[in-house]
N, C-alpha and C. Protein backbone atom coordinates (compact mmCIF):
# COMPACT_ATOMS: atom_id res chain seq x y z
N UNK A 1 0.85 -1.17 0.00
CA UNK A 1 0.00 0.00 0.00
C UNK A 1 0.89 1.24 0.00
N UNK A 2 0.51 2.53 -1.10
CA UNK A 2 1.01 3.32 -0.61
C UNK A 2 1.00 3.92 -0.11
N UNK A 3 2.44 5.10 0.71
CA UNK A 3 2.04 5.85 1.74
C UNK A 3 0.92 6.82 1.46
N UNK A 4 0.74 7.60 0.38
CA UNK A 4 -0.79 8.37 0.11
C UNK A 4 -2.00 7.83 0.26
N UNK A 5 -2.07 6.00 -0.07
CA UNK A 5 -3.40 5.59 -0.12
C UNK A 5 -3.18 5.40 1.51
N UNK A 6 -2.51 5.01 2.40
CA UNK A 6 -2.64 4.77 3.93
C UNK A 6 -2.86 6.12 4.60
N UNK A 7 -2.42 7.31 3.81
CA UNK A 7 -2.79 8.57 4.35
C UNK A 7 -4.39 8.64 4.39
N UNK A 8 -4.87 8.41 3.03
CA UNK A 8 -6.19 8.93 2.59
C UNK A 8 -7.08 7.74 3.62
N UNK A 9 -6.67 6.77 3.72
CA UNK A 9 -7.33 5.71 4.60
C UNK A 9 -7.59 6.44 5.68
N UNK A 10 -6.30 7.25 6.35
CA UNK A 10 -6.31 7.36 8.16
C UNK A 10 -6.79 8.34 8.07
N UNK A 11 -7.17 9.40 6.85
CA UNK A 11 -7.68 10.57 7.34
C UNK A 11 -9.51 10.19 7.38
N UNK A 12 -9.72 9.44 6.60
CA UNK A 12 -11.36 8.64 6.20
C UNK A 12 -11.46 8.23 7.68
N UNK A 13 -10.44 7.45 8.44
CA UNK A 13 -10.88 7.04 9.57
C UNK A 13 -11.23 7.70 10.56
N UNK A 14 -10.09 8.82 10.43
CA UNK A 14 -10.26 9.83 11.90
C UNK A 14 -11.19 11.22 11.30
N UNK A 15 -11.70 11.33 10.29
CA UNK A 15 -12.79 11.73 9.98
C UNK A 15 -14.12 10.90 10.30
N UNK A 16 -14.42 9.61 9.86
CA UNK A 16 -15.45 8.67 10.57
C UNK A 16 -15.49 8.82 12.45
N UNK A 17 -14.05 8.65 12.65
CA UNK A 17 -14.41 8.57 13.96
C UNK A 17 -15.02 10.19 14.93
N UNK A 18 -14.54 11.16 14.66
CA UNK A 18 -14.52 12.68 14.56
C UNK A 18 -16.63 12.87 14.49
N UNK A 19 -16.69 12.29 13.42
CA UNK A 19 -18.38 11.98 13.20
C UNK A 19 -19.30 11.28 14.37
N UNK A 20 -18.34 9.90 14.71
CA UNK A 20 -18.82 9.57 15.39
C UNK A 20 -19.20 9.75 17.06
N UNK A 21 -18.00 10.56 17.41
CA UNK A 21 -17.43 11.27 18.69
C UNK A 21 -19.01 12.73 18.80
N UNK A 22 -19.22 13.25 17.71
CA UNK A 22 -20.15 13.82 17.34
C UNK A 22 -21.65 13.41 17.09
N UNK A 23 -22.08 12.48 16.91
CA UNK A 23 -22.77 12.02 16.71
C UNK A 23 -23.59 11.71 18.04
N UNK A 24 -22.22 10.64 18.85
CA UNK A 24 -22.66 10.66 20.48
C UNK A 24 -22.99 11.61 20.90
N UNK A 25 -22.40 12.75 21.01
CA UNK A 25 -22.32 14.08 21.55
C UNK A 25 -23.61 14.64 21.63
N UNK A 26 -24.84 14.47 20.05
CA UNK A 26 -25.76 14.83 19.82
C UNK A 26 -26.64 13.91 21.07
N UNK A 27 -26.56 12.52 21.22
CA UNK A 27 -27.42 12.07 21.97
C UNK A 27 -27.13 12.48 23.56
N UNK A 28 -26.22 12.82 24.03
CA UNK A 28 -25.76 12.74 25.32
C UNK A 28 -25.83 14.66 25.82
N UNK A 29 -25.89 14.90 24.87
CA UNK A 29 -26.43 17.01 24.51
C UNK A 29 -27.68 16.86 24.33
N UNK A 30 -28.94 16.22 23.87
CA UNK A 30 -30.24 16.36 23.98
C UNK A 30 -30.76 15.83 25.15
N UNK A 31 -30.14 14.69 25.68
CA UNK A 31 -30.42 14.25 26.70
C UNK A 31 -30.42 15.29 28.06
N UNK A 32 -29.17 16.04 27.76
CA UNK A 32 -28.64 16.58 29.46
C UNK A 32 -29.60 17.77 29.30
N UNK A 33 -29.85 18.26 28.05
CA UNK A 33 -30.70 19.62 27.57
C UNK A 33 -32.20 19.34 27.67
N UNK A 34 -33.22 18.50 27.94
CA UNK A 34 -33.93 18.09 28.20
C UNK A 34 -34.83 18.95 29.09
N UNK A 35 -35.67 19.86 28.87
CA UNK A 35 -36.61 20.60 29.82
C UNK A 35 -35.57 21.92 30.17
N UNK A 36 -34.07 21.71 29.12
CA UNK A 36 -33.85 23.48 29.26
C UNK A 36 -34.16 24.70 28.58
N UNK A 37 -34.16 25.59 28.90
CA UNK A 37 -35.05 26.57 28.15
C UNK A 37 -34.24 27.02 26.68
N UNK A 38 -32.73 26.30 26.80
CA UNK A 38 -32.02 27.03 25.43
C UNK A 38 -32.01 25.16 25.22
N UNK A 39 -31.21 24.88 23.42
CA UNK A 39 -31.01 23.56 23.20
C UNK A 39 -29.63 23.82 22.04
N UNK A 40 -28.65 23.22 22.39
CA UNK A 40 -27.55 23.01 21.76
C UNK A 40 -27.27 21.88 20.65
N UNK A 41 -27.94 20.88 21.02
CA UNK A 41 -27.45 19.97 20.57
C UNK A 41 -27.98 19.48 18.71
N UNK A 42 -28.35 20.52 18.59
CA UNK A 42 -28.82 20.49 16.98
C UNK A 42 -26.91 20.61 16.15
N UNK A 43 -26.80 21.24 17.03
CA UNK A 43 -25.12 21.88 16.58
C UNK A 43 -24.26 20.70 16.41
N UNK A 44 -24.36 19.65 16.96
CA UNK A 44 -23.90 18.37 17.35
C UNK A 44 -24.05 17.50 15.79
N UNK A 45 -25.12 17.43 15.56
CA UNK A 45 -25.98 16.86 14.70
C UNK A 45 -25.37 17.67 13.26
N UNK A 46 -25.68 18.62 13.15
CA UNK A 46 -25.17 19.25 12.08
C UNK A 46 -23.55 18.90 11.45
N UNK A 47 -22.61 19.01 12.74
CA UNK A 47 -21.06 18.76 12.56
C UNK A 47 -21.09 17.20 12.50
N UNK A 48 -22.20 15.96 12.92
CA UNK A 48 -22.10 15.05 12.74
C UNK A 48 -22.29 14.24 11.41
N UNK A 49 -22.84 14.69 10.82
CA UNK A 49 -23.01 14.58 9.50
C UNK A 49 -21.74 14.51 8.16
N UNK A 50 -21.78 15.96 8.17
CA UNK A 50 -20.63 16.37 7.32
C UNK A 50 -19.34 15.34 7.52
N UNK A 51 -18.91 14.83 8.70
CA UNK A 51 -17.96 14.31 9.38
C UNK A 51 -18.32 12.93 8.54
N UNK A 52 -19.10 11.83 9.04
CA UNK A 52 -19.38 11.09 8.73
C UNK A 52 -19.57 10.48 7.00
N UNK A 53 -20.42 11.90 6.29
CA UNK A 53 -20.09 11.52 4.95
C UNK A 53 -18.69 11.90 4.08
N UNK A 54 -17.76 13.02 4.80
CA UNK A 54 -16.71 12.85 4.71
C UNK A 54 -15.96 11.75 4.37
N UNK A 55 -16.20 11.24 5.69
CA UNK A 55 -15.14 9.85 6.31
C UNK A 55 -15.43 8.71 4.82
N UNK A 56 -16.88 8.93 4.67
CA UNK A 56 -16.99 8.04 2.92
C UNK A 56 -16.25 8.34 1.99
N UNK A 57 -16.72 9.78 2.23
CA UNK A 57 -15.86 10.39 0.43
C UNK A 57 -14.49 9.81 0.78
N UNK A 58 -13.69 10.59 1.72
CA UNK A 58 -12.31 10.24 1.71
C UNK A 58 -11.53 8.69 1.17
N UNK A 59 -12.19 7.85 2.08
CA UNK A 59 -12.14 6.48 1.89
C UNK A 59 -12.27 6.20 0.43
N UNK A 60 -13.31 6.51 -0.47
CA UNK A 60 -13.65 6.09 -1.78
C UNK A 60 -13.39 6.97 -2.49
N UNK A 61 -12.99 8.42 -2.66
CA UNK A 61 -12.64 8.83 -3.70
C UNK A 61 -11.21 9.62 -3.53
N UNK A 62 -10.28 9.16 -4.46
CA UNK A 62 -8.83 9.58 -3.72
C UNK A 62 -8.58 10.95 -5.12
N UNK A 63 -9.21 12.47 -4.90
CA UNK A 63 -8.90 13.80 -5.19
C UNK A 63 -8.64 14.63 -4.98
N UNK A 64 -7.62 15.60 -5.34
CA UNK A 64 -7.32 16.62 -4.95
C UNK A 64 -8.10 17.61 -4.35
N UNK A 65 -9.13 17.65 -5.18
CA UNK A 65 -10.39 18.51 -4.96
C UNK A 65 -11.20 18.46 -3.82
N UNK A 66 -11.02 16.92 -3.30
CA UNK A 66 -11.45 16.86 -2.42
C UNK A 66 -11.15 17.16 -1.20
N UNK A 67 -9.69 16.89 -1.05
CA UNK A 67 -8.61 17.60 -0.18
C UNK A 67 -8.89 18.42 0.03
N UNK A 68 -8.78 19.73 -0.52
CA UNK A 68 -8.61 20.90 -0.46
C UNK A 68 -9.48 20.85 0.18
N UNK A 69 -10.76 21.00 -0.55
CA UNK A 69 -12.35 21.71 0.04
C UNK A 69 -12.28 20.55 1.77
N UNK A 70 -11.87 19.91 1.87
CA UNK A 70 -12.15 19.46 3.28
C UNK A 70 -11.35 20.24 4.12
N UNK A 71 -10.20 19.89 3.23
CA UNK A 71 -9.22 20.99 4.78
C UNK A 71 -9.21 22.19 5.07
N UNK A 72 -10.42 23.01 4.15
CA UNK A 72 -10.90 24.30 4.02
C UNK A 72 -11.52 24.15 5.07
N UNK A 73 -12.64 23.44 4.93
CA UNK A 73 -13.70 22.91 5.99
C UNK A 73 -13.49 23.02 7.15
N UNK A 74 -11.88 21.91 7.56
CA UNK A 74 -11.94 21.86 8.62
C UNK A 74 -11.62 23.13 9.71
N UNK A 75 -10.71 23.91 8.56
CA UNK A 75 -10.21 25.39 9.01
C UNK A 75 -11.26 25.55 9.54
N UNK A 76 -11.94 26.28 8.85
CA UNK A 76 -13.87 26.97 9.18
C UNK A 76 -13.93 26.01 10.77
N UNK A 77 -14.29 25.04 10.72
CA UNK A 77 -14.91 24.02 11.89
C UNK A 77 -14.00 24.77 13.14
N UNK A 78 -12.74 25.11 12.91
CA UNK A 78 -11.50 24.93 13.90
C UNK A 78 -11.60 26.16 14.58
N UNK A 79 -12.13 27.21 13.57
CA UNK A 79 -12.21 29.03 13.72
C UNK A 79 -13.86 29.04 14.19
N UNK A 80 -14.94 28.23 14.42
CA UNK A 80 -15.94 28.42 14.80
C UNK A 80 -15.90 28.16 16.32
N UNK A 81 -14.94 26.82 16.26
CA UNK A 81 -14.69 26.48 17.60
C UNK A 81 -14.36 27.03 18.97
N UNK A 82 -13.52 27.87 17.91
CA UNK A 82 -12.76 28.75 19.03
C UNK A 82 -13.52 29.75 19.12
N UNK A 83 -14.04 30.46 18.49
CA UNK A 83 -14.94 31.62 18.51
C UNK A 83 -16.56 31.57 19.09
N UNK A 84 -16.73 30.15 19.29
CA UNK A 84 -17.96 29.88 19.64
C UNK A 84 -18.24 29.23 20.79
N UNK A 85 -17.43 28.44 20.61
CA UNK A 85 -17.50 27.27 22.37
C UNK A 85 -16.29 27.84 23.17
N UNK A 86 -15.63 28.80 22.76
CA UNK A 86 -14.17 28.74 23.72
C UNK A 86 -14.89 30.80 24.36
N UNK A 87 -14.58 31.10 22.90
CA UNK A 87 -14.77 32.83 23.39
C UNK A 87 -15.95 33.33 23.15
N UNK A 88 -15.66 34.55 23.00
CA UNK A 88 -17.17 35.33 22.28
C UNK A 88 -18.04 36.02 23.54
N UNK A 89 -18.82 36.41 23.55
CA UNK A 89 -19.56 37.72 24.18
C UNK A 89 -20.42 36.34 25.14
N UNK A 90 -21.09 35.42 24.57
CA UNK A 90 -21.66 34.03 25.53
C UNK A 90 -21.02 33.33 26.09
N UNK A 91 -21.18 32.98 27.29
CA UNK A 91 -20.54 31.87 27.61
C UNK A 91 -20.67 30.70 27.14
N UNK A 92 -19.31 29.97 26.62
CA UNK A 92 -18.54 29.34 26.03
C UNK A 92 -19.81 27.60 26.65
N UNK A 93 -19.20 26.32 25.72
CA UNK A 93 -19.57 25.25 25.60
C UNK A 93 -19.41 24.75 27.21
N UNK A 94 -18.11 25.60 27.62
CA UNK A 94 -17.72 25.12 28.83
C UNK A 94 -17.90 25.73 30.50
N UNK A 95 -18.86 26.27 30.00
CA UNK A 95 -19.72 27.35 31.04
C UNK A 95 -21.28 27.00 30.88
N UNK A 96 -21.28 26.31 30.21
CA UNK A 96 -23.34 26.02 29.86
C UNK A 96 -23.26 24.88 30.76
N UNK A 97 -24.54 25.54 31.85
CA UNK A 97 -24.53 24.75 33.07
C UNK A 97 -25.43 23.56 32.80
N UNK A 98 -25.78 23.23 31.72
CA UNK A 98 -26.97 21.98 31.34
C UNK A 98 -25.88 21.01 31.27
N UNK A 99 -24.96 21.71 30.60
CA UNK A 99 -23.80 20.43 30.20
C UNK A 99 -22.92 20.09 30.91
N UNK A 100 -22.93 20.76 32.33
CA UNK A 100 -21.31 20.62 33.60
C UNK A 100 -21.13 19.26 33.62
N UNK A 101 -22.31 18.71 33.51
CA UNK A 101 -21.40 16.79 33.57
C UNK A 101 -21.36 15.81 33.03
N UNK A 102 -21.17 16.38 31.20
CA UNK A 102 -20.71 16.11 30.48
C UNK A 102 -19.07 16.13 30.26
N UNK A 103 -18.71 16.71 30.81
CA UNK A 103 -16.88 16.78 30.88
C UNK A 103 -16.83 17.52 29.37
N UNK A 104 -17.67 18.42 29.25
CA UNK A 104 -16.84 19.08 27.65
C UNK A 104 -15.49 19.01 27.20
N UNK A 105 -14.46 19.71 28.28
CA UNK A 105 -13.44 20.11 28.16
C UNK A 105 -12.49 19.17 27.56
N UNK A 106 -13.43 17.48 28.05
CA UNK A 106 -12.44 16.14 27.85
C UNK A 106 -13.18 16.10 26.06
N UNK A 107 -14.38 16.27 26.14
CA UNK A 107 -14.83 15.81 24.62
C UNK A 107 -13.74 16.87 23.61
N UNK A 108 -14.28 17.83 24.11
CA UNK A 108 -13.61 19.22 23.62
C UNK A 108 -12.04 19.12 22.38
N UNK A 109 -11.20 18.53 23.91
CA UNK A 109 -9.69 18.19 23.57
C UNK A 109 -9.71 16.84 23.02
N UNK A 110 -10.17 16.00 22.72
CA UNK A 110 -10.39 14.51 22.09
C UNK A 110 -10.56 15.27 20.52
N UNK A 111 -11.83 15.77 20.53
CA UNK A 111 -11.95 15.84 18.94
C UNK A 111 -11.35 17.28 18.12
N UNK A 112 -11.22 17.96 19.17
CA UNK A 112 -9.88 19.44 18.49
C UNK A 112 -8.74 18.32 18.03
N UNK A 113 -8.33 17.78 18.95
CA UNK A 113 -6.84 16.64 18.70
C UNK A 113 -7.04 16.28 17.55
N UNK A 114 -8.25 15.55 17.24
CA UNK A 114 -7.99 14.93 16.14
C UNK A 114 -8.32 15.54 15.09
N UNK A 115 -9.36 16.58 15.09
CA UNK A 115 -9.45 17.11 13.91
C UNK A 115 -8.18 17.95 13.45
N UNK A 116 -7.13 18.23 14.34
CA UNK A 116 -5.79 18.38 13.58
C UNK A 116 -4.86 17.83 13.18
N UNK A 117 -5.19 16.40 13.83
CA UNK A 117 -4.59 15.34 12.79
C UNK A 117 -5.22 15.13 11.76
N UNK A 118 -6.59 15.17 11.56
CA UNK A 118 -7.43 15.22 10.41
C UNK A 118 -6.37 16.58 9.44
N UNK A 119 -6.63 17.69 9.55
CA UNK A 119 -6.03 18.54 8.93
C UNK A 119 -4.56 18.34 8.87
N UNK A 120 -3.56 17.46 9.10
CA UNK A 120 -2.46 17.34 9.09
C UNK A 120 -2.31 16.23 7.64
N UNK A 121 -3.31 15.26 7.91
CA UNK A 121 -3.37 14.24 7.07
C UNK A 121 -3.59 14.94 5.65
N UNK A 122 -4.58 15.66 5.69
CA UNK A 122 -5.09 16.42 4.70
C UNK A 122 -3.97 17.06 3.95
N UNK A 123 -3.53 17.86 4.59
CA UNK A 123 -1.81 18.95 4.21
C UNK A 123 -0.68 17.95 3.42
N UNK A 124 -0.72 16.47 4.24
CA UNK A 124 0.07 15.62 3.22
C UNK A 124 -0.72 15.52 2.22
N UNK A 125 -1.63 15.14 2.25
CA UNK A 125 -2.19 13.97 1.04
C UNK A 125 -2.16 15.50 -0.21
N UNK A 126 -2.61 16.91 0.46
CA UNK A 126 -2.56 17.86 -0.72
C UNK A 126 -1.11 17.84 -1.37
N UNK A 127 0.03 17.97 -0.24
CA UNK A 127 1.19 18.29 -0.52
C UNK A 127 1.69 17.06 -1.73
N UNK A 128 1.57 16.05 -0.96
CA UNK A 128 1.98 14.65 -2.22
C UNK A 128 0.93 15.17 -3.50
N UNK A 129 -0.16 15.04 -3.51
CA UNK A 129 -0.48 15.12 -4.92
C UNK A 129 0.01 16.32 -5.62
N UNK A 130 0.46 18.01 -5.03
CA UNK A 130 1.03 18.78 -5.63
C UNK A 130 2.28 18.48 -6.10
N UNK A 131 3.15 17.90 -5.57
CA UNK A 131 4.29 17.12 -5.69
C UNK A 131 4.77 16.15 -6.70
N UNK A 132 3.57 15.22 -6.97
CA UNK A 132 3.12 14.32 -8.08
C UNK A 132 2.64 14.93 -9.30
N UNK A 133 2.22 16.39 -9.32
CA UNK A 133 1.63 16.32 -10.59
C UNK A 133 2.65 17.29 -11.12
N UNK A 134 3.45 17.91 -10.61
CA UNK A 134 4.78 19.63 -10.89
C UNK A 134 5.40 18.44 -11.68
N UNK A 135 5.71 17.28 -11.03
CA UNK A 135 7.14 16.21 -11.15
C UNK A 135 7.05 15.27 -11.96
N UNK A 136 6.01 15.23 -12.54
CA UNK A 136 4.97 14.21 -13.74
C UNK A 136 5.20 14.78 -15.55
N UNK A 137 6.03 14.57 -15.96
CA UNK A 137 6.16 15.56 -17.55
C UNK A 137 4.35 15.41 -18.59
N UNK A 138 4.27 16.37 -18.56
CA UNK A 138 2.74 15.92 -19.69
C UNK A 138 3.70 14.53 -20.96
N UNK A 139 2.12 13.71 -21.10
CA UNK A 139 2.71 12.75 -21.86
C UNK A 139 2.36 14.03 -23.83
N UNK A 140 3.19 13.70 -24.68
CA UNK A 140 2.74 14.69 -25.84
C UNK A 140 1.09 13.78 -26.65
N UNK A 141 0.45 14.91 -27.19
CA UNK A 141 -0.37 14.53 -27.68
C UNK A 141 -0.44 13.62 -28.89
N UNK A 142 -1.75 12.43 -28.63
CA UNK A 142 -2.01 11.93 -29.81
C UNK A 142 -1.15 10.29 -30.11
């Protein structure tokens, strides 16, 4: 196997798993939110998705194009994060008292972690295919 196709594998995985870490999140966030007057956990649901059909694409279709626009993505995901659950004028993911025993802070740092290995994976797999195609001579026409 090569090292690009074992890249594109581990990033499909820790994108699947990233989904799935999310996914829980949604059930264990509607649950604790249950009879509160605000509800978060739609937010859960939304990032669970994308994640999950990701983790397909990646796995089955090995493109540049695809690269990119994900690790765009994940930027966006990474700059919401911080601006939304960490700072900002509301108190943060980790101040919402529905959720104190949920351990955010542990979910929090689990899937930040990986979604920058997600984006790390990504940076190779772009970098090799830029690499591959500069270093590739066009074959001549015809």
């Amino acid at each position: 196997m090569s090292s690009r196709r074992a890249a594109r594998l581990a990033a499909a995985a820790v994108c699947l798993g990233v989904g799935v870490l999310y996914a829980v999140l949604f059930f264990l966030v509607a649950d604790a939110e249950a009879g509160a007057s605000e509800n978060t956990y739609g937010a859960y649901l939304l990032l669970a998705v994308p994640y999950l059909a990701g983790g397909v694409l990646l796995a089955t279709v090995a493109r540049r194009g695809l690269w990119v626009s994900t690790a765009v993505l994940q930027i966006v995901v990474l700059v919401l994060f911080v601006l939304f659950a960490v700072g900002g004028s509301r108190p943060g993911v980790f101040e919402y008292e529905a959720l104190s025993g949920l351990h955010m802070a542990v979910w929090a740092a689990v899937i930040t972690g990986a979604q920058v290995v997600l984006l790390g994976l990504l940076g190779y797999l772009i970098g090799t295919s830029a690499r591959s195609s500069t270093s590739t001579p066009a074959r001549p026409a015809g």
